[in-house]
Protein backbone atom coordinates (compact mmCIF):
# COMPACT_ATOMS: atom_id res chain seq x y z
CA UNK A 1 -16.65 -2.26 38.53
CA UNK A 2 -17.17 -5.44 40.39
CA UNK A 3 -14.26 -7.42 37.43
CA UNK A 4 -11.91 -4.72 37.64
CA UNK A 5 -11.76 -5.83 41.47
CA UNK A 6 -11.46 -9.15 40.59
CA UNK A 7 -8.46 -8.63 38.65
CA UNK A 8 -6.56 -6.71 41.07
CA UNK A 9 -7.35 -9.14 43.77
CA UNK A 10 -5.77 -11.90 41.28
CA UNK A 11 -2.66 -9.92 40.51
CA UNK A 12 -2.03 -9.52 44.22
CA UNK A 13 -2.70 -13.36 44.42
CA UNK A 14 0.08 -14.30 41.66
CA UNK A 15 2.60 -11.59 43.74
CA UNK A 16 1.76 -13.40 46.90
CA UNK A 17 2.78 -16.71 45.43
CA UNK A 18 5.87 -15.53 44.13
CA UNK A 19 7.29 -13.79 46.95
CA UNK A 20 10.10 -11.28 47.47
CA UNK A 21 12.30 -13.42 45.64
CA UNK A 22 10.07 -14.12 43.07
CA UNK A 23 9.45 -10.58 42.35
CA UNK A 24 13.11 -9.28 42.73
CA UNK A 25 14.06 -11.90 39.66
CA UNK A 26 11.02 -10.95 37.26
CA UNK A 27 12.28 -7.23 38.01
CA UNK A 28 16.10 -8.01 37.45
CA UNK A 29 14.82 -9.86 34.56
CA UNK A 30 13.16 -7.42 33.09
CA UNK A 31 16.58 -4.78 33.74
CA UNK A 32 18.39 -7.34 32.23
CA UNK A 33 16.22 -7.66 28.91
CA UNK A 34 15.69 -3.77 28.64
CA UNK A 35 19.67 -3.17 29.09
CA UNK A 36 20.42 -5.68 26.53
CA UNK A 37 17.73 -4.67 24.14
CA UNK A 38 19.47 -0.62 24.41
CA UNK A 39 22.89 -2.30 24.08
CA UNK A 40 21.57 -4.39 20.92
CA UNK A 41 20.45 -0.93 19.30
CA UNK A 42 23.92 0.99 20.24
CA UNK A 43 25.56 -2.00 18.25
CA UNK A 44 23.56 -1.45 15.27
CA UNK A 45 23.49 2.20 14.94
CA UNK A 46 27.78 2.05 15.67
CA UNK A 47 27.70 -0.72 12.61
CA UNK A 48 25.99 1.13 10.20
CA UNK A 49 27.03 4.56 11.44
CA UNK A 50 30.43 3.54 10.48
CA UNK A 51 29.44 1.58 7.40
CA UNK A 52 27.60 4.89 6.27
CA UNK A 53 30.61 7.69 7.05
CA UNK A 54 33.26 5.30 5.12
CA UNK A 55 30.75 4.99 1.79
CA UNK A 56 30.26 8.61 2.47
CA UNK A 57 34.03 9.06 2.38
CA UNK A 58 34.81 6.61 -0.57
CA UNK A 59 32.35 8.87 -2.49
CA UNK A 60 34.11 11.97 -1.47
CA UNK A 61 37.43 10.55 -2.55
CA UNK A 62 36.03 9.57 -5.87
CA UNK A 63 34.79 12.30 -6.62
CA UNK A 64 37.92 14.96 -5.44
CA UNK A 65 40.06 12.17 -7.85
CA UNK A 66 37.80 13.03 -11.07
């Protein structure tokens, strides 16, 4: 009980040094690296979506040709 305390008391410690700035950046920061993580994951799905629908359509053609 007594730690657990402790440990809040320190986090509010490392906010105090940091400051309003301080926190406002590791926030934007951490926008910044969950938008570009989503935007990473769009790009691959749209790659291999579209990778996937034209051997899915080369197959189809193949096959309507035989």
């Amino acid at each position: 009980m007594r730690y657990g305390g402790l440990f809040v008391h320190k986090r509010k410690e490392v906010y105090e040094m940091l400051g309003a700035n301080g926190v406002l950046l590791l926030t934007l920061l951490l926008y910044a690296a969950i938008i570009y993580g989503v935007v990473r994951l769009i790009k691959y799905f749209i790659r291999y979506g579209i990778d996937y629908y034209f051997k899915k359509l080369d197959a189809r053609q193949t096959e309507q040709e035989k």
